[in-house]
Every structure is written in structure tokens, then in C-alpha cells.
Protein backbone atom coordinates (compact mmCIF):
# COMPACT_ATOMS: atom_id res chain seq x y z
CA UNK A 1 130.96 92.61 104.28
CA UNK A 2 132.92 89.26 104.89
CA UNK A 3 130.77 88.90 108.82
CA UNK A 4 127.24 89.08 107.41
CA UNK A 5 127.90 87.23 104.06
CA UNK A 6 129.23 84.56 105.76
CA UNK A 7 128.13 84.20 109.10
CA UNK A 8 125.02 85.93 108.79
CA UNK A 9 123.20 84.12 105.60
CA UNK A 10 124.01 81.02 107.13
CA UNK A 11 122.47 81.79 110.55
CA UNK A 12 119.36 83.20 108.42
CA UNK A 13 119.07 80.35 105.70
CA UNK A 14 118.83 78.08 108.75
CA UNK A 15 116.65 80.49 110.62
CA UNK A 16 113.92 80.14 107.50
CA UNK A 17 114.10 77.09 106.88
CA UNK A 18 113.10 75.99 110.82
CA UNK A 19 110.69 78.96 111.25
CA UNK A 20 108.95 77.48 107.55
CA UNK A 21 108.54 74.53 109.18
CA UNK A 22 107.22 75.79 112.23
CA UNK A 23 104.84 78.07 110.60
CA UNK A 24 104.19 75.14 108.29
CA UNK A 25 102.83 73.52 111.15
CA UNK A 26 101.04 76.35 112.92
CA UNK A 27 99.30 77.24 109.45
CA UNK A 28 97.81 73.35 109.30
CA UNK A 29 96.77 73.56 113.28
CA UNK A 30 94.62 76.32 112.37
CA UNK A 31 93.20 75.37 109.13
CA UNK A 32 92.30 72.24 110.67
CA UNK A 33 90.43 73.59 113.56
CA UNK A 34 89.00 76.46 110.99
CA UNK A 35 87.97 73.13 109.06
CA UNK A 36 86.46 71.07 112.11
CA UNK A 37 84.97 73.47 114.35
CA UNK A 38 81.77 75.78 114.36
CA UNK A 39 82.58 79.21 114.77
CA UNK A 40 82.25 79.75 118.35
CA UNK A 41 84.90 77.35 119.22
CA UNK A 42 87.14 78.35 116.74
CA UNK A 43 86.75 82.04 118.39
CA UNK A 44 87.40 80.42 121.65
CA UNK A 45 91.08 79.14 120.22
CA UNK A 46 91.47 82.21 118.67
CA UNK A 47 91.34 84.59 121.34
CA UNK A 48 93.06 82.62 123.99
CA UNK A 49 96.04 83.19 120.85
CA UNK A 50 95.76 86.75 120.86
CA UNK A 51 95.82 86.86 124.47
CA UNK A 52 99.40 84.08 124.67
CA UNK A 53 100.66 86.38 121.99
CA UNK A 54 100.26 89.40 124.24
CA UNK A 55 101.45 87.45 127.06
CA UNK A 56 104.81 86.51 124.52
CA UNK A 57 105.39 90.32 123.87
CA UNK A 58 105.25 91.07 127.30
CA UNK A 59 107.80 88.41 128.24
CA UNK A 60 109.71 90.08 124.60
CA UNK A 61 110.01 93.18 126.81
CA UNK A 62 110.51 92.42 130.22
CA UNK A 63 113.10 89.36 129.02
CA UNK A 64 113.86 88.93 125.66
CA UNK A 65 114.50 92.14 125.00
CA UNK A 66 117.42 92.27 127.40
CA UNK A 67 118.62 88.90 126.51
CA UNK A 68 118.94 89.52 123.17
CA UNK A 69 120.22 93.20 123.82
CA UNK A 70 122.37 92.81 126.77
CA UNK A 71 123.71 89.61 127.55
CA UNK A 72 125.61 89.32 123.72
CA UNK A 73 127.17 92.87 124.86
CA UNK A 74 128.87 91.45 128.13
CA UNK A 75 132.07 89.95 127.65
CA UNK A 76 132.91 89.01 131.09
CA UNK A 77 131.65 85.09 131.90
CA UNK A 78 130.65 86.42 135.70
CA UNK A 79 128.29 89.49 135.05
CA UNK A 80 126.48 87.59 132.02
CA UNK A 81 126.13 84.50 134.08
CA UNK A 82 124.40 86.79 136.94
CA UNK A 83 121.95 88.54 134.18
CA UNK A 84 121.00 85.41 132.69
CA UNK A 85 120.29 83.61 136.16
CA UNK A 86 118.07 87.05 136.64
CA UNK A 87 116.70 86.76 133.08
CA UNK A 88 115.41 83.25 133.77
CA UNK A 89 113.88 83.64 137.22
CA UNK A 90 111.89 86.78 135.66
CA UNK A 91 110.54 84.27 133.02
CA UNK A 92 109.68 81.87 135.32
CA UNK A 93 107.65 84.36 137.53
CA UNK A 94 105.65 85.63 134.22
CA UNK A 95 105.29 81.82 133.23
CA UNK A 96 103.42 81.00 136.75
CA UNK A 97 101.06 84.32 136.62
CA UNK A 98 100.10 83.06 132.96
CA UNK A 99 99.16 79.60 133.48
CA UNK A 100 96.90 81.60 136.82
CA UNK A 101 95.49 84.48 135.06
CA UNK A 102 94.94 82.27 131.89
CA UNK A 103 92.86 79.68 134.28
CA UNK A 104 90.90 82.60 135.07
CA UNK A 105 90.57 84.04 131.97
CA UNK A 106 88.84 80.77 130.52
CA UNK A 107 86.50 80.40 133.41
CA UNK A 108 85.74 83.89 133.00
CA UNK A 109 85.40 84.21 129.53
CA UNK A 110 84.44 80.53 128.39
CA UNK A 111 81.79 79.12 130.10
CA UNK A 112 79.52 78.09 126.97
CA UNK A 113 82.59 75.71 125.90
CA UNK A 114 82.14 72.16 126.13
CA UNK A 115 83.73 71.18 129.49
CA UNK A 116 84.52 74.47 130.82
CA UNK A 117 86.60 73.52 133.61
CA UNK A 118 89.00 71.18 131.41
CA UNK A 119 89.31 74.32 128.54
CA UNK A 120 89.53 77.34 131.65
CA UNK A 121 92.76 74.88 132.50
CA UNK A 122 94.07 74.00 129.25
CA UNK A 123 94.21 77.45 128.39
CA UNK A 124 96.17 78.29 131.96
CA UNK A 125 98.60 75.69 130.90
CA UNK A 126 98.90 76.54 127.08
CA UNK A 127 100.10 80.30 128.11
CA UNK A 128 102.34 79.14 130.78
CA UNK A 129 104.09 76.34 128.72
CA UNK A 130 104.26 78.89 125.53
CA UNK A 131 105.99 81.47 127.29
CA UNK A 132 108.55 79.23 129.00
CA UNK A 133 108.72 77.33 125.49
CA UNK A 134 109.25 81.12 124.31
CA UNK A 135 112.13 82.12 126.85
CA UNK A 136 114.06 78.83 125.50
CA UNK A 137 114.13 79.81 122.01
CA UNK A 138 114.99 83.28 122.66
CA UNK A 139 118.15 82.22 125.08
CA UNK A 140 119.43 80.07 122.26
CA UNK A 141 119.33 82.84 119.70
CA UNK A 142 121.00 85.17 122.67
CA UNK A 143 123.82 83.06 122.32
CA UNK A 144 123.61 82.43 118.61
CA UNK A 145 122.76 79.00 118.42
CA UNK A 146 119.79 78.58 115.50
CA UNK A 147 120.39 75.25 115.17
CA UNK A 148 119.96 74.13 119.06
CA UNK A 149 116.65 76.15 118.54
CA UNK A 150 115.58 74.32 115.13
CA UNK A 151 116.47 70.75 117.55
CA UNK A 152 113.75 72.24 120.13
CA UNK A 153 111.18 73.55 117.40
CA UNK A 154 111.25 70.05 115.84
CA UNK A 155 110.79 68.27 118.79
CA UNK A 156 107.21 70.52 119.14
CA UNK A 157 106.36 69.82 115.21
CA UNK A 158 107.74 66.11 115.49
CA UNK A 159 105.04 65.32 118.43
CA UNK A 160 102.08 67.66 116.93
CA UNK A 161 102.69 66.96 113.21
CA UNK A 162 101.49 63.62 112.67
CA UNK A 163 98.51 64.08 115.52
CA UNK A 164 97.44 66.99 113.05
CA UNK A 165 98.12 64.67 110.22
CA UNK A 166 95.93 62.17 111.00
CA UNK A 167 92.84 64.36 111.80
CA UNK A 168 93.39 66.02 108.52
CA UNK A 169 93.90 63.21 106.26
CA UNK A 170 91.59 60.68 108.27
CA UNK A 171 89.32 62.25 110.41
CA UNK A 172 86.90 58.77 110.38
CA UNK A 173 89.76 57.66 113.19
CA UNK A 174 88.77 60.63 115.61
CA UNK A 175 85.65 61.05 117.60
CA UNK A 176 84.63 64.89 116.70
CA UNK A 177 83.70 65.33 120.24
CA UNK A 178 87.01 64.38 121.40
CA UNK A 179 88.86 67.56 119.47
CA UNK A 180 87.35 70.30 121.51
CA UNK A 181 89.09 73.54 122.78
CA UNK A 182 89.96 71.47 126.53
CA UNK A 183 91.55 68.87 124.19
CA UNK A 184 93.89 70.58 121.83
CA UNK A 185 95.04 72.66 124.72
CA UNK A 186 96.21 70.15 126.52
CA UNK A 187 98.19 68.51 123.86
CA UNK A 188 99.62 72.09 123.11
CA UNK A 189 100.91 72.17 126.31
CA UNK A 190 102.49 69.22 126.10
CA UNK A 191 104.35 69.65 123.26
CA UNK A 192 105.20 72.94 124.50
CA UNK A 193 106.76 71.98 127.20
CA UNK A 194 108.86 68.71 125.81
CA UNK A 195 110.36 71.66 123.28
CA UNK A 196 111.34 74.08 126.46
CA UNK A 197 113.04 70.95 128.45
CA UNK A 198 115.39 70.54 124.98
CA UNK A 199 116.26 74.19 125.15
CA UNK A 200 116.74 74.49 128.35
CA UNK A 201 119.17 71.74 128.65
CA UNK A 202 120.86 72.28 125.46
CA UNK A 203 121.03 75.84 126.71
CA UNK A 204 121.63 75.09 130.34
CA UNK A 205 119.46 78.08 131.47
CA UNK A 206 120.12 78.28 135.19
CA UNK A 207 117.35 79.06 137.74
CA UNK A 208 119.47 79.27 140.45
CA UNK A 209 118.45 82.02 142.92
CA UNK A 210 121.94 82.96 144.23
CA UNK A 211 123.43 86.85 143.98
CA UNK A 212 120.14 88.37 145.14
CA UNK A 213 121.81 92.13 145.23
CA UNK A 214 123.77 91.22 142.05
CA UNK A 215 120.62 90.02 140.28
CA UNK A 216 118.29 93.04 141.39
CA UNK A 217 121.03 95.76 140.54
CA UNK A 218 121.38 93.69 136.92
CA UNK A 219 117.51 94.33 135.95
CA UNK A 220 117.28 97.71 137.30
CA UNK A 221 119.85 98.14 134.70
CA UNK A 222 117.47 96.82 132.10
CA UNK A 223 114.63 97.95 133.17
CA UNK A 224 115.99 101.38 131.78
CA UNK A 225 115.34 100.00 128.43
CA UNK A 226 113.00 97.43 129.34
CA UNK A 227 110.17 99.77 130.49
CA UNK A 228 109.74 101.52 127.31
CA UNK A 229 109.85 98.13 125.55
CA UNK A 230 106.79 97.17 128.06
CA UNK A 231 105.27 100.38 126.67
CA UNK A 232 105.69 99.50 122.90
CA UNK A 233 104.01 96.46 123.68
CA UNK A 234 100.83 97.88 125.39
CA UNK A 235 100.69 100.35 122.41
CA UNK A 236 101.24 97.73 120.16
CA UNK A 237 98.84 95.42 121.53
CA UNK A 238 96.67 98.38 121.11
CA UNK A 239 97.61 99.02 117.91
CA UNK A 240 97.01 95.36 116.36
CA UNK A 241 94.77 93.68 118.30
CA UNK A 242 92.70 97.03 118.43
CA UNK A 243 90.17 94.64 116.26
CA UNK A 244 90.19 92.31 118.72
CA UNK A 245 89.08 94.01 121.60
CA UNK A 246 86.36 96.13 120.02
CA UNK A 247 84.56 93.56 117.67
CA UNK A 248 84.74 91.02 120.46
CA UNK A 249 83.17 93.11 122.69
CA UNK A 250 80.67 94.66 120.15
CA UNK A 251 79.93 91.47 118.33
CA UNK A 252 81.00 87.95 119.93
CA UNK A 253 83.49 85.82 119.77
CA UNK A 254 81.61 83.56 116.91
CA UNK A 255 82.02 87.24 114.84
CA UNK A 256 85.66 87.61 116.37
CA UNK A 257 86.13 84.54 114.14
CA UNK A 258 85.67 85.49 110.98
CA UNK A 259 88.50 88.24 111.30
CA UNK A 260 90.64 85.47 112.78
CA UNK A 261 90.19 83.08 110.28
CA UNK A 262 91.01 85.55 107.70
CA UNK A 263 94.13 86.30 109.32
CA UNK A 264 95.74 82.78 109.70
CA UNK A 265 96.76 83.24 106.13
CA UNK A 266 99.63 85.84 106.92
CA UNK A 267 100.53 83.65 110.48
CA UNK A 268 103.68 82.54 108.70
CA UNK A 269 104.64 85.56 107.49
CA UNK A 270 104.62 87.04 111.10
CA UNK A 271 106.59 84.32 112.70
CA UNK A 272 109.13 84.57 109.80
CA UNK A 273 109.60 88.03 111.21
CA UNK A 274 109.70 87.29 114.83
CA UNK A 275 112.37 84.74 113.97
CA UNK A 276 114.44 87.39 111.75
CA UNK A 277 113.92 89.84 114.57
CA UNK A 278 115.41 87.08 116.85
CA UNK A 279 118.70 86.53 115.01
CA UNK A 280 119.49 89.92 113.88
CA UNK A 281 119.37 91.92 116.91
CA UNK A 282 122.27 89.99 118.57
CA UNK A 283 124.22 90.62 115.73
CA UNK A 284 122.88 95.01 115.10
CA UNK A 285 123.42 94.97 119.29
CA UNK A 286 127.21 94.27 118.30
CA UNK A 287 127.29 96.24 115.32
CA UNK A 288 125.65 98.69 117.10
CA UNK A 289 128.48 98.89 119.91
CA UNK A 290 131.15 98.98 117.38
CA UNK A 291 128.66 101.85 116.15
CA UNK A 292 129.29 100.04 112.69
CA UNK A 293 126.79 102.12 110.54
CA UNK A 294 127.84 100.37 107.30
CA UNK A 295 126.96 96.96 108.89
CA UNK A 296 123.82 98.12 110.58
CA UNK A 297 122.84 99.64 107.03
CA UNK A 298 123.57 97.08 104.74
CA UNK A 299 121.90 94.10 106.95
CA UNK A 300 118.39 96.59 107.19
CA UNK A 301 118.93 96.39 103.30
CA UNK A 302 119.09 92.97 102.97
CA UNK A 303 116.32 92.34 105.21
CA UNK A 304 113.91 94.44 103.76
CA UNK A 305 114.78 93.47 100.36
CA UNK A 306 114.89 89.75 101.39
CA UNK A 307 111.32 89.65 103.58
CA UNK A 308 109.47 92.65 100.85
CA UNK A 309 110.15 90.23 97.98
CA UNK A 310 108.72 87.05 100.39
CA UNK A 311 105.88 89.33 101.21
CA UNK A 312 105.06 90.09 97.47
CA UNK A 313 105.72 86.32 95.77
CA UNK A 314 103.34 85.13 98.93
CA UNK A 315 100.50 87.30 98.06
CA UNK A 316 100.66 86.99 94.70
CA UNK A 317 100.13 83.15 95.70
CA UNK A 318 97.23 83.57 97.66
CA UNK A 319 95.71 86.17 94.66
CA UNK A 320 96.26 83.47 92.15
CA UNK A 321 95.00 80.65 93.99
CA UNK A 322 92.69 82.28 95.99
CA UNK A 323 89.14 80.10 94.72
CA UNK A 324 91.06 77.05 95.78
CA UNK A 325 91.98 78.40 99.20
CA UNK A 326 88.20 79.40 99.65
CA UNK A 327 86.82 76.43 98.96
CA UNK A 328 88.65 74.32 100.79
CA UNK A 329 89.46 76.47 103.94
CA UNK A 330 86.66 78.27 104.39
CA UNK A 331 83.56 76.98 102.85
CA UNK A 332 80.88 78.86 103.28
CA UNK A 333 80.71 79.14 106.83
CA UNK A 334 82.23 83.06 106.86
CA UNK A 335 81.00 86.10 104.69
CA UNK A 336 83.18 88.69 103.16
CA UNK A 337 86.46 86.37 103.67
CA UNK A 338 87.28 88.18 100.02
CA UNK A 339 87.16 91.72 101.78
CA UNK A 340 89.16 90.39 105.22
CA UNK A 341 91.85 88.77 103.44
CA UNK A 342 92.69 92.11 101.07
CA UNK A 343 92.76 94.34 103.70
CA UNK A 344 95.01 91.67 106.00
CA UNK A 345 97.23 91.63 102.95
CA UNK A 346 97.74 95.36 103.62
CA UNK A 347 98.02 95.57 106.81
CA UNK A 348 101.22 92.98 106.87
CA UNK A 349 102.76 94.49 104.35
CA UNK A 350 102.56 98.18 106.69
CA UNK A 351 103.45 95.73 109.50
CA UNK A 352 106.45 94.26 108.15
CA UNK A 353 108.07 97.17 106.99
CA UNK A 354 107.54 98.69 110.53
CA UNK A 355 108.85 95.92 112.33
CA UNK A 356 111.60 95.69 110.04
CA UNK A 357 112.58 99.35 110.62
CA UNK A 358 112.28 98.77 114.34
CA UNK A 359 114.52 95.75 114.52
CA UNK A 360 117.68 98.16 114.47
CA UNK A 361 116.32 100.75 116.45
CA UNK A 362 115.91 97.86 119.34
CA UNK A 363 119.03 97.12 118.40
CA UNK A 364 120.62 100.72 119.14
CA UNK A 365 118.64 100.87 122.34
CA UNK A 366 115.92 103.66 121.28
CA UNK A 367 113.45 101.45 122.99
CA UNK A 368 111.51 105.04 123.54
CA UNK A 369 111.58 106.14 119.86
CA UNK A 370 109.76 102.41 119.24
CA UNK A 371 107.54 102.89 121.91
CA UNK A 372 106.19 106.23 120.80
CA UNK A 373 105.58 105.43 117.68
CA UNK A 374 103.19 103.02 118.42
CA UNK A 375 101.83 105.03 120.79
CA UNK A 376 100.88 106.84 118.07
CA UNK A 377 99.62 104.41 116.12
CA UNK A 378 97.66 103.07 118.49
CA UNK A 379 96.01 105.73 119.45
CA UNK A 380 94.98 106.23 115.87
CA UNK A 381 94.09 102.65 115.39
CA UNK A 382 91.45 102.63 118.15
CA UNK A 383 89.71 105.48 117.18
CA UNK A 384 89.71 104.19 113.20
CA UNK A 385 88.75 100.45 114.14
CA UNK A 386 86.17 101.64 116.70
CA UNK A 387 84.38 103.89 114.05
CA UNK A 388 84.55 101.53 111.61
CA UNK A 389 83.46 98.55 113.02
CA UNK A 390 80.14 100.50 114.25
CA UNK A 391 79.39 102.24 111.34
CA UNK A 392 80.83 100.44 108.26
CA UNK A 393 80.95 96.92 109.29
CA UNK A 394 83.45 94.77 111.88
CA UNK A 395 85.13 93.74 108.19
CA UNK A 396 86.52 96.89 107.54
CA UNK A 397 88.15 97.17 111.13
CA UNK A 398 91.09 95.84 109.79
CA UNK A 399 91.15 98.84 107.51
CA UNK A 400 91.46 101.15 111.16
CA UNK A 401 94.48 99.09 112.06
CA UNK A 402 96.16 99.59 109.17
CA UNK A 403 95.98 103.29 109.48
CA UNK A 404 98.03 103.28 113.15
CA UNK A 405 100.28 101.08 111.21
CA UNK A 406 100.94 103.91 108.63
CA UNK A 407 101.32 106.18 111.42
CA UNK A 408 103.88 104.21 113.12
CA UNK A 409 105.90 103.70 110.08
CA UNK A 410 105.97 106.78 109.18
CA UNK A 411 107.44 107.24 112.77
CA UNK A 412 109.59 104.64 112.74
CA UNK A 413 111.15 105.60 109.28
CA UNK A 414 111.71 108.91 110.84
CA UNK A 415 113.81 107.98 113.48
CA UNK A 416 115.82 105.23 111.82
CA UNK A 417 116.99 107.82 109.45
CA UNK A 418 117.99 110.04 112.19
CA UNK A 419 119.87 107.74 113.67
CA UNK A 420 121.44 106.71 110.47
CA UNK A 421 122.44 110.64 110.26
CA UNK A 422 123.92 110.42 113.42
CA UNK A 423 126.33 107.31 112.98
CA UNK A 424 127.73 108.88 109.66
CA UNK A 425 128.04 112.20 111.63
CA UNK A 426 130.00 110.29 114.49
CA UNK A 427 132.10 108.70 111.68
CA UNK A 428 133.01 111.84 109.63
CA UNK A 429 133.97 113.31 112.99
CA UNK A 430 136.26 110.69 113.48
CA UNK A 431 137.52 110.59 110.22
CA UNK A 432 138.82 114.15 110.35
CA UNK A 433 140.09 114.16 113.91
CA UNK A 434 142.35 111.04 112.61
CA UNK A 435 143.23 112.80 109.52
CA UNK A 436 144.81 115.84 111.92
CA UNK A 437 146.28 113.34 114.47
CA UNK A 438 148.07 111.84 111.34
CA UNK A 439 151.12 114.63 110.58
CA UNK A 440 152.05 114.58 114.28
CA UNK A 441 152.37 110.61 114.57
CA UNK A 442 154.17 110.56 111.43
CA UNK A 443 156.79 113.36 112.50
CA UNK A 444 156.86 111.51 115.59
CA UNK A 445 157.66 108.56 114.27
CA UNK A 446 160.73 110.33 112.00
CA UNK A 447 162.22 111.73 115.44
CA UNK A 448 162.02 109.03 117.14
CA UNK A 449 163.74 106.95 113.97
């Protein structure tokens, strides 16, 4: 397999090593503020992430999806021009109701923060600059390009890194008052958007609105794949942040926290997958059109051999140093952490392998199939996180999350071995019809000699 040896490992050794420095960086931003902050404010931070994350998948669907699906499956220079000026103006559009709705969202939500106005407007500008910080990376791994995107990413950890740094190691040189929520957000957005003007540039995403006809017939062409992506991610919003919503509601944000805090510790493992998602569905889009089901097979292999071993070597470092990690991340201020970190543990592990599973599917275009198995899940996971959290304890919500995540990989699986079926179906089919073509062109050939 000469392509994904070669061009592939590089692209993904590259890939991890950016996206571990990147997580690297979002793991310290949150122990920091776990380390600084009282619980309410670290809720605050928290759930303005869950809701820029939800934000993110939305954009995934409406945008990524089709730029990662699409575009590397046009050949002409015309057409994919047209769908990435389209691409870009839809992410710009998403980018301006964020940084509105987030405004309102903080004033609405936020009001016992310190400086309410300043936070209710960080926030705004936080979602807004991380989706069109988002849209960047994504174009560059359209077209291939992990290193332009490692370039951008630094640029965000070269700026917040030693800031982060500095309240860590010295925090006698800060004024506690001045990190607040209002604060950090601000500086978040700056550095967010610094890292979108490198990608864009280095990219040259185009936001000119030329073509109108061209550029509405191009999405109504993805929106047949796009709208059941938009329904994976309401089910899968559903499905993960099912937690969120009820104990939140049920409990308070300063409870919200706790959950939150315990599940910082598997951030990195998530955006490790995001990233992986990110490079390999270019390449399955164009295995996929070859309908190459050796290729498609044997890259699902490597990457769930690859990310299950990560998975197991990382929890077997937080099991072995986990009174270390305790003391000096949490202390004291959260009960149960034991209980919420074990069952987080599971729940990444169900979430990986479904996400890795789905990564091909995406890839073949069985947006649907994705879509209704979360559905599924989701609809379990509310019911199981609901119950739970009222009559066992908001702990053991987690525990009702992982269950729609068993349901959805059982799904998934399901499906990505039907396709699998499929493919070798198509290929044996070809086979023989090339194995009866083969006497004729031969005795052709001898008449014609």
C-alpha cells in the first residue's frame, strides 16, 4: 500500500505531532483555570466550551463536511473554485450569528460573573473567532496541507503559551482579579483570530461574492449530504453533551463543573481524533471514488490500531499516576473526581471507536447511516443521563452517555460492515465480468495480428 505508507504516515506523524502540541496547550489552559478559579467561574468557561464546540460541529456539517468531502473530489479548477467561494461565505455567515447569539447567550446566562457585560462579549467574540479559526484549519486539510495548518496552530500556542506560562509558574506577577472569564476570553479571541488570518492567507480562502446562481446550485448539491450531517450533529450533541444540559439545568453551573473538570483529562484525546478525522477523510473521499475497498480497509485498520493503543498507554498513565494528578489538579475543591474520571475513561474509549468507524462512512457519503445512529444513541442517552442524574447522583450521568454511545457503535459497526460487503461484492462482480471479457480481447487481438 505504497500511497498510505508513504504519503499517508507522513501527513499523520505531522498531524500528531501539531495536534499534541495544541492539545498540549489546551490541556494547561484548563488546568490552570481549574487551578485558579472557584467553581462557578470555571463552570462559566466551561459551558460557553460546550456551547463553541456545538457551534464547531455545526459549522463540521454545514462546511467542513463538504470541504473535506467535495471539493478534493472536483478536478476541474472552475467548479472547485465556485464551491469553495460558497464554502467560505457560509462560514462567514455562521461566524457573525455566533459572535451575536454568543453575546446573548452570556448576558442571558451569566449575569453573576464579574463584569457581565465584558464576559456576555468575550464569549460573542470567542465563538465567532473559533469558528472562523475552525474553517481555516479545515480548508488547509481540504487541500492537504498539514503543515500550513501546524504554521497557523503555532501561531495560536506561540501567543497563548507563554501568557499561560507565566500564570502557572508565577502567578505573584498577575493580579487574580485580572484573570476572570471577560479576560481570558478576550485574549482567546485574539489569538484566535491572528491563527485564522495565517490560514486564510496561506490558504487564500476567497470571500468573493461573485457566481450567485453558480454558488446556490453548488450547496444545494451539498446540502444533500450536508443535512443529515446537521442531523448527526443535533443527535450527537444530544448524545454527549446530554450531561450537560440536564445537570446544568438540575444542579448549576458550579455542579456542571465538577463533570467538566473531570473531563479535561481526555480533551487531548478528542482533538487527536478531530485532527485524524480531518486528514483521513480527504484521502477515504478519494479512495472512496476509486471505490478502493482495500485502501479504505487497511487505513480503518491502522487507525484503530494506531488511536486504541494511544487510548490504552494514556489511561494506563492517568491510573498509575492518578494521586499525583489529584493533588495537584484538583485539590479538594470537587468530590467523587475518582468516580467521574473512570466512567470518562469509558466513555472515550466507546467514543473513539465510534468516531473512528464513522470517519469512513463520512467518507463514502452515508451521512444518513451516521446520523441515525446517533439518533439512536441519543435518544437512549437522554433518557439514561436524565434518570441517573435524579436518582443516583449527577456523577453517574456520565454512565447514561456512555450507554447511547454503545448504541451508536453498535450502529455504526453495523453499517461499516455492510458497506465493506458491498465494495467486495462490487469488486468480485468486476472481477468475473473481466475474466469473461478476457477470451474475446485475446482472440481479437490474434485476428487482428
Amino acid at each position: 500500500m505504497p500511497g498510505l505508507c508513504g504519503f499517508m504516515l507522513q501527513k499523520y506523524l505531522l498531524t500528531f505531532c501539531n495536534q499534541g502540541i495544541l492539545s498540549l496547550f489546551n490541556f494547561a489552559l484548563n488546568i490552570a483555570l481549574v487551578r485558579a478559579w472557584a467553581p462557578i467561574d470555571y463552570g462559566i468557561f466551561a459551558l460557553t466550551l460546550v456551547v463553541a464546540m456545538t457551534l464547531e460541529a455545526l459549522q463540521n456539517a454545514l462546511v467542513n463536511a463538504p470541504l473535506s468531502v467535495h471539493v478534493p473530489a472536483i478536478t476541474r479548477r472552475a467548479p472547485r473554485a465556485v464551491t469553495e467561494i460558497m464554502l467560505s461565505s457560509v462560514s462567514v455567515m455562521l461566524a457573525l450569528v455566533a459572535l451575536v447569539g454568543g453575546v446573548g447567550f452570556g448576558l442571558a446566562f451569566f449575569d453573576e460573573a464579574n463584569l457581565p457585560l465584558l464576559t456576555a462579549l468575550g464569549v460573542g467574540g470567542f465563538m465567532g473567532s473559533q469558528l472562523l479559526r475552525a474553517y481555516g484549519r479545515s480548508f488547509l486539510f481540504a487541500q492537504l496541507r498539514p503543515t500550513m495548518v501546524a504554521i497557523s496552530d503555532l501561531t495560536f500556542v506561540g501567543i497563548g503559551g507563554p501568557a499561560i506560562a507565566v500564570v502557572w509558574l508565577e502567578p505573584e506577577w498577575f493580579d487574580p482579579s485580572l484573570v476572570m472569564p471577560a479576560t481570558v476570553f478576550g485574549f482567546l479571541t485574539f489569538t484566535n483570530l491572528l491563527a485564522m488570518l495565517v490560514s486564510f492567507s496561506v490558504a487564500k480562502v476567497s470571500l468573493r461574492l461573485t457566481g450567485r446562481r453558480r454558488v446556490l446550485r453548488r450547496y444545494r448539491e451539498a446540502w444533500r449530504d450536508s443535512r443529515w450531517a446537521l442531523t448527526g450533529v443535533v443527535t450527537v450533541t444530544l448524545q454527549s453533551r446530554a450531561h450537560a444540559i440536564v445537570v446544568t439545568a438540575a444542579f448549576g453551573e458550579a455542579t456542571f463543573a465538577a463533570l467538566a473538570a473531570g473531563a479535561i483529562l481526555f480533551g487531548p484525546m478528542r482533538m487527536v481524533l478531530q485532527a485524524w478525522g480531518m486528514i483521513t477523510r480527504p484521502f477515504l473521499a478519494r479512495a472512496a471514488g476509486r471505490r478502493d475497498r482495500r485502501e479504505i480497509v487497511m487505513t480503518n485498520r491502522l487507525s484503530l490500531i494506531t488511536v486504541g493503543g494511544g487510548y490504552v498507554v494514556f489511561v494506563s498513565l492517568l491510573y498509575y499516576f492518578w494521586d499525583w494528578i489529584e493533588a495537584q489538579l484538583y485539590a479538594g475543591k470537587y468530590e467523587d473526581m475518582e468516580i467521574i474520571v473512570v466512567l470518562w475513561a469509558v466513555v472515550s474509549i466507546l467514543f473513539a471507536g465510534r468516531t473512528l468507524l464513522s470517519i469512513p462512512l463520512q467518507s463514502m457519503r452515508e451521512f444518513k447511516q451516521v446520523a441515525l445512529a446517533t439518533a439512536f444513541g441519543a435518544a437512549v442517552s437522554l433518557v439514561a443521563v436524565t434518570i441517573l442524574a435524579l436518582m443516583v447522583g449527577f456523577q453517574y450521568s456520565i454512565a447514561g452517555v456512555g450507554m447511547g454511545e454503545v448504541v451508536s457503535l453498535i450502529y455504526v459497526l453495523h453499517v461499516y460492515r455492510r458497506c465493506m460487503r458491498n465494495l467486495a461484492s462490487a469488486e468480485r462482480i468486476k472481477e468475473a465480468k473481466i475474466s469473461v471479457n478476457e477470451p474475446a480481447q485475446i482472440a481479437k487481438a490474434s485476428g487482428d495480428s
